[in-house]
Protein backbone atom coordinates (compact mmCIF):
# COMPACT_ATOMS: atom_id res chain seq x y z
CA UNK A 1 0.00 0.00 0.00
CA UNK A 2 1.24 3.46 -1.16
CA UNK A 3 1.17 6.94 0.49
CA UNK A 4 0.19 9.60 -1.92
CA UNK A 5 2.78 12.31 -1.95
CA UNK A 6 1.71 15.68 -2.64
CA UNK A 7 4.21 17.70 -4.77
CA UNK A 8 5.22 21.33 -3.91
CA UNK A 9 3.11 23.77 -4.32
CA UNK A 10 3.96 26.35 -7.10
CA UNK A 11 3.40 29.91 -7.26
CA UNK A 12 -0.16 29.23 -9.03
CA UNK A 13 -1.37 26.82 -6.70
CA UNK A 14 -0.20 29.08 -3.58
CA UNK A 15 -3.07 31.78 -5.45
CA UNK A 16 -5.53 29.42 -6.00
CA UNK A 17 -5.15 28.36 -2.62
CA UNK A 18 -6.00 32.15 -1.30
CA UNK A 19 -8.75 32.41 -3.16
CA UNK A 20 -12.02 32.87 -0.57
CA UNK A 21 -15.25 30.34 -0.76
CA UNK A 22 -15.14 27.92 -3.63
CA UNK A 23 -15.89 30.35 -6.80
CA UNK A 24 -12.79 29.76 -8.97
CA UNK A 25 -13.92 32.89 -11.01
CA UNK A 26 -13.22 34.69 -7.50
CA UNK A 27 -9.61 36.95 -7.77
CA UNK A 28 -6.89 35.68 -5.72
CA UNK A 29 -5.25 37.63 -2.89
CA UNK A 30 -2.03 38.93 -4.30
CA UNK A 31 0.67 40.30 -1.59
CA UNK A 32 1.01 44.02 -3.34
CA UNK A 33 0.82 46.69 -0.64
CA UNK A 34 3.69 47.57 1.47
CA UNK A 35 3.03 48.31 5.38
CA UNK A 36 5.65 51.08 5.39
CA UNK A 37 4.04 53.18 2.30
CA UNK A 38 0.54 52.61 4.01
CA UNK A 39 1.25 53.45 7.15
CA UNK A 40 3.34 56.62 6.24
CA UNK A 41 0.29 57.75 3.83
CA UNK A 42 -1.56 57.00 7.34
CA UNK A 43 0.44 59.94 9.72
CA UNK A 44 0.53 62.01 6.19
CA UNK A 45 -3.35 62.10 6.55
CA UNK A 46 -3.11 62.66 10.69
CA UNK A 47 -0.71 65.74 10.15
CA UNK A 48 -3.10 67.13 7.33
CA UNK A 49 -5.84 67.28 9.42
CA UNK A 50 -3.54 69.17 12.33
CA UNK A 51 -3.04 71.35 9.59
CA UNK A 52 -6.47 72.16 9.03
CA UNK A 53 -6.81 72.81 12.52
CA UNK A 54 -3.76 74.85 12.69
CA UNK A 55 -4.59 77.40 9.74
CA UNK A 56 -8.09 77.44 10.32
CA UNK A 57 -7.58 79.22 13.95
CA UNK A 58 -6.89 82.64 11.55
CA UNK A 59 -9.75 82.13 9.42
CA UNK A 60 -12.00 85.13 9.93
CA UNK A 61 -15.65 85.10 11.35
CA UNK A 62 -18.07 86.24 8.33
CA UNK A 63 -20.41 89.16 8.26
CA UNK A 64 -23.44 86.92 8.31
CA UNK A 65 -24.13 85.01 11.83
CA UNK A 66 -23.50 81.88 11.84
CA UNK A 67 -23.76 79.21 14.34
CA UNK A 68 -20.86 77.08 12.75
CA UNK A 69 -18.63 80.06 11.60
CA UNK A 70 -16.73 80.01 9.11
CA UNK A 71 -13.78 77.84 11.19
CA UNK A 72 -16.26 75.00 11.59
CA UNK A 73 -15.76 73.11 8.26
CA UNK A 74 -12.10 73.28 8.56
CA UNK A 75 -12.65 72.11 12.14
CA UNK A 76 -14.61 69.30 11.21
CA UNK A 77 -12.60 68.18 8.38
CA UNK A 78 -9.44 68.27 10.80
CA UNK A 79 -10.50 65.74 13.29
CA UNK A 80 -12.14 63.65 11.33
CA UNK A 81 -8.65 63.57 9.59
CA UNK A 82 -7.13 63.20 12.91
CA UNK A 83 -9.47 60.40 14.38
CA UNK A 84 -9.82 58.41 11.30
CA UNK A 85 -6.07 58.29 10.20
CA UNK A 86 -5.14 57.28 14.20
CA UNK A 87 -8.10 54.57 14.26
CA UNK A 88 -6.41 53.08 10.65
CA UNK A 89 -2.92 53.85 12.01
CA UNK A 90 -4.16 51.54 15.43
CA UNK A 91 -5.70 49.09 12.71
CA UNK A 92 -2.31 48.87 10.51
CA UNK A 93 0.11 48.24 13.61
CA UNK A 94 -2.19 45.47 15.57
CA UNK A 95 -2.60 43.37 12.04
CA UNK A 96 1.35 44.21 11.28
CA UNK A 97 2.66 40.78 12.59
CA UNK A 98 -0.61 38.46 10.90
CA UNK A 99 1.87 38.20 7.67
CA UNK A 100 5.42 38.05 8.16
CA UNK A 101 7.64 40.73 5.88
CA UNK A 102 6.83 43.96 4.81
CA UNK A 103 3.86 42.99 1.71
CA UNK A 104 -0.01 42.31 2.72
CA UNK A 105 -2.72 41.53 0.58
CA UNK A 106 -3.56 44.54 -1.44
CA UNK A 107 -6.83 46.26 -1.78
CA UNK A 108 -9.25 46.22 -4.80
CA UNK A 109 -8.99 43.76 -7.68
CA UNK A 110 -7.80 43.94 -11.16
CA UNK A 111 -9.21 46.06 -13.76
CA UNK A 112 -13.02 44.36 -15.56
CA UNK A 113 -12.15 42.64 -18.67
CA UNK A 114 -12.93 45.34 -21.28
CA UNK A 115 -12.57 48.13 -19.25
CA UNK A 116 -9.27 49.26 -18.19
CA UNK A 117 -8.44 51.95 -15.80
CA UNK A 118 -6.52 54.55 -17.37
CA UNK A 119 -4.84 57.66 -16.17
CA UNK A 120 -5.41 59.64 -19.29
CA UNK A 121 -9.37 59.34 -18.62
CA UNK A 122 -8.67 60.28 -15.24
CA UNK A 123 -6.52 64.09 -16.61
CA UNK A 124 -8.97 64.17 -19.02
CA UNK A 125 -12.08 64.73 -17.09
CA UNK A 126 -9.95 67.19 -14.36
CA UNK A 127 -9.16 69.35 -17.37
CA UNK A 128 -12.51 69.72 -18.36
CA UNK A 129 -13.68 70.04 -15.07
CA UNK A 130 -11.05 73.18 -15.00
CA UNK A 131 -12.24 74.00 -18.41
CA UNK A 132 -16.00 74.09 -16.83
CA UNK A 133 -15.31 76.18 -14.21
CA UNK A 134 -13.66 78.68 -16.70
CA UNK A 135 -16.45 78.87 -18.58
CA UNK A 136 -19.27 78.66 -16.35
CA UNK A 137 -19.32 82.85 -16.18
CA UNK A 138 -19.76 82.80 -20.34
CA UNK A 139 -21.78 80.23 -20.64
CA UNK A 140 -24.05 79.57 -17.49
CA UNK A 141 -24.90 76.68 -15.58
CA UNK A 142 -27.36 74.94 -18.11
CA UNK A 143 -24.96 74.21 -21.06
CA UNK A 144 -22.00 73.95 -19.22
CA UNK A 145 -22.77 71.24 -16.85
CA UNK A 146 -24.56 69.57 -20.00
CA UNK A 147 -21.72 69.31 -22.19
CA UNK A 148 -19.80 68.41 -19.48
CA UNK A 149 -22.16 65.91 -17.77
CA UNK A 150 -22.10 64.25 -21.84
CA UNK A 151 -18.11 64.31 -22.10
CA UNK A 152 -17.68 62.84 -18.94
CA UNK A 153 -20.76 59.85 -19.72
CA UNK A 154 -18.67 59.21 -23.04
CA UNK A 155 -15.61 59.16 -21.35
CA UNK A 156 -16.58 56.68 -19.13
CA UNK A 157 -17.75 54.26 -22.29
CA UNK A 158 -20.95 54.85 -22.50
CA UNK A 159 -22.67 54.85 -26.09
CA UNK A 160 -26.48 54.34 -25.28
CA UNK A 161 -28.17 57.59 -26.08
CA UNK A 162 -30.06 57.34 -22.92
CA UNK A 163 -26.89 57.86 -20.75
CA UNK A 164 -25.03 59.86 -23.14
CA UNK A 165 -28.62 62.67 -23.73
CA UNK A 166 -31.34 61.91 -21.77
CA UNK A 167 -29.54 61.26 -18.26
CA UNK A 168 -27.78 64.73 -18.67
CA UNK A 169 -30.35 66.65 -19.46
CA UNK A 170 -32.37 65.28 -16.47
CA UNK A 171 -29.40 65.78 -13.97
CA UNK A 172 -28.87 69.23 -15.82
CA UNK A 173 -32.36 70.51 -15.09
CA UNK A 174 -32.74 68.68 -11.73
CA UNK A 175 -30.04 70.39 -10.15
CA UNK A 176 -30.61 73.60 -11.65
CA UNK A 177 -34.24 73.36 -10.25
CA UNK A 178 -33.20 72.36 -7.09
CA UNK A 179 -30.32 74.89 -6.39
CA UNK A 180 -31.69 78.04 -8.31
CA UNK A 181 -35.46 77.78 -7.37
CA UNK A 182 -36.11 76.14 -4.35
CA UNK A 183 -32.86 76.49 -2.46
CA UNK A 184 -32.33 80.27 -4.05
CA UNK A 185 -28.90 79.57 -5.14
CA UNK A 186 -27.90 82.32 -7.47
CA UNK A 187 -26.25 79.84 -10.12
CA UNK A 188 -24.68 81.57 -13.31
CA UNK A 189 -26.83 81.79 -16.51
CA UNK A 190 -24.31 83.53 -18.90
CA UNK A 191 -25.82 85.08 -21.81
CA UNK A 192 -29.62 83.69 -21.23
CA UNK A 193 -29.64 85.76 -18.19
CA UNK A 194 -31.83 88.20 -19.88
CA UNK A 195 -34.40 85.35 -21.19
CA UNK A 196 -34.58 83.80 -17.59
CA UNK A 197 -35.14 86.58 -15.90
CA UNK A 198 -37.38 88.39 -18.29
CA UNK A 199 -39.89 85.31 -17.72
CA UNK A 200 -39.52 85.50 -14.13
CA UNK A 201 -37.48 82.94 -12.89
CA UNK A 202 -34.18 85.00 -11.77
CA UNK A 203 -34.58 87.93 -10.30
């Protein structure tokens, strides 16, 4: 009678073993993130938000009461910066000794099969968020978050007219009926200014 003996285990087999429940479709774990870099990006965010606190001390009071003033969102923003980057700094330093050397299992998984991250999509859409802003003066709030609500849909791969048309002409108005009329929001109208307000809707 023989003893089966089970070979070493490659690299492949070591994934496959990591992989959680028994759907093989499932993404292994893969070792990518280093504790040092995460833990350092962890005191970065912990001194930002002493920052905030810091600077926001000079920040003026406004000429309209308020009960927050105008320190309060830096304020906030500050500890939660503080508290959250100490609780994941806490978090970090108990699991450090789980996995021996200086890699643990990475967050996230790899990019969907036909759509790849890419870091010129990402540049794109700041610049014409910039480019938005520039010309939200000119142009007003209608047509400019339109345009931009369509580039940005298109960007993103999305070809069905009801995503690239119809959803930002619905977000378009939504928000411009929700800020400007019921919230009173003075939002920009560039040249149709005169047309809006001559039928009563700004004043």
């Amino acid at each position: 009678m023989t003893e089966d003996v089970n070979p070493a285990m490659s690299d492949t087999d070591e994934e496959t073993k990591l992989e959680s429940g028994e759907d093989a479709r499932k993404i292994p774990i893969r070792l990518t993130l280093d504790k040092r870099i995460d833990l350092a990006i962890t005191v970065v965010i912990v001194l930002f938000g002493v920052f905030l606190i810091v600077e926001a001390r000079d920040i003026q009071d406004g000429m309209i009461p308020d009960p927050i003033t105008s320190r309060g969102m830096p304020f906030l923003a500050g500890f939660f910066c503080i508290i959250w980057g100490v609780i994941l700094g806490v978090m970090r330093l108990k699991s450090w000794s789980d996995l021996p050397g200086n890699l643990v299992p990475g967050e996230g998984h790899e990019d969907e099969e036909g759509h790849p991250s890419s870091w010129v999509r990402v540049f794109t859409i700041l610049a014409i968020t910039w480019l938005s802003v520039w010309l939200l003066k000119s142009l007003g709030y209608l047509l400019v978050t339109f345009f931009f609500m369509v580039l940005v849909v298109w960007l993103m791969g999305k070809r069905d007219w009801k995503m690239l048309i119809l959803f930002p002409v619905i977000y378009t108005l939504a928000t411009w009926y929700i800020f400007s009329q019921t919230l009173q929001f003075m939002l920009p109208l560039g040249f149709m200014t005169p047309f809006f307000r001559s039928v009563g809707l700004v004043p």
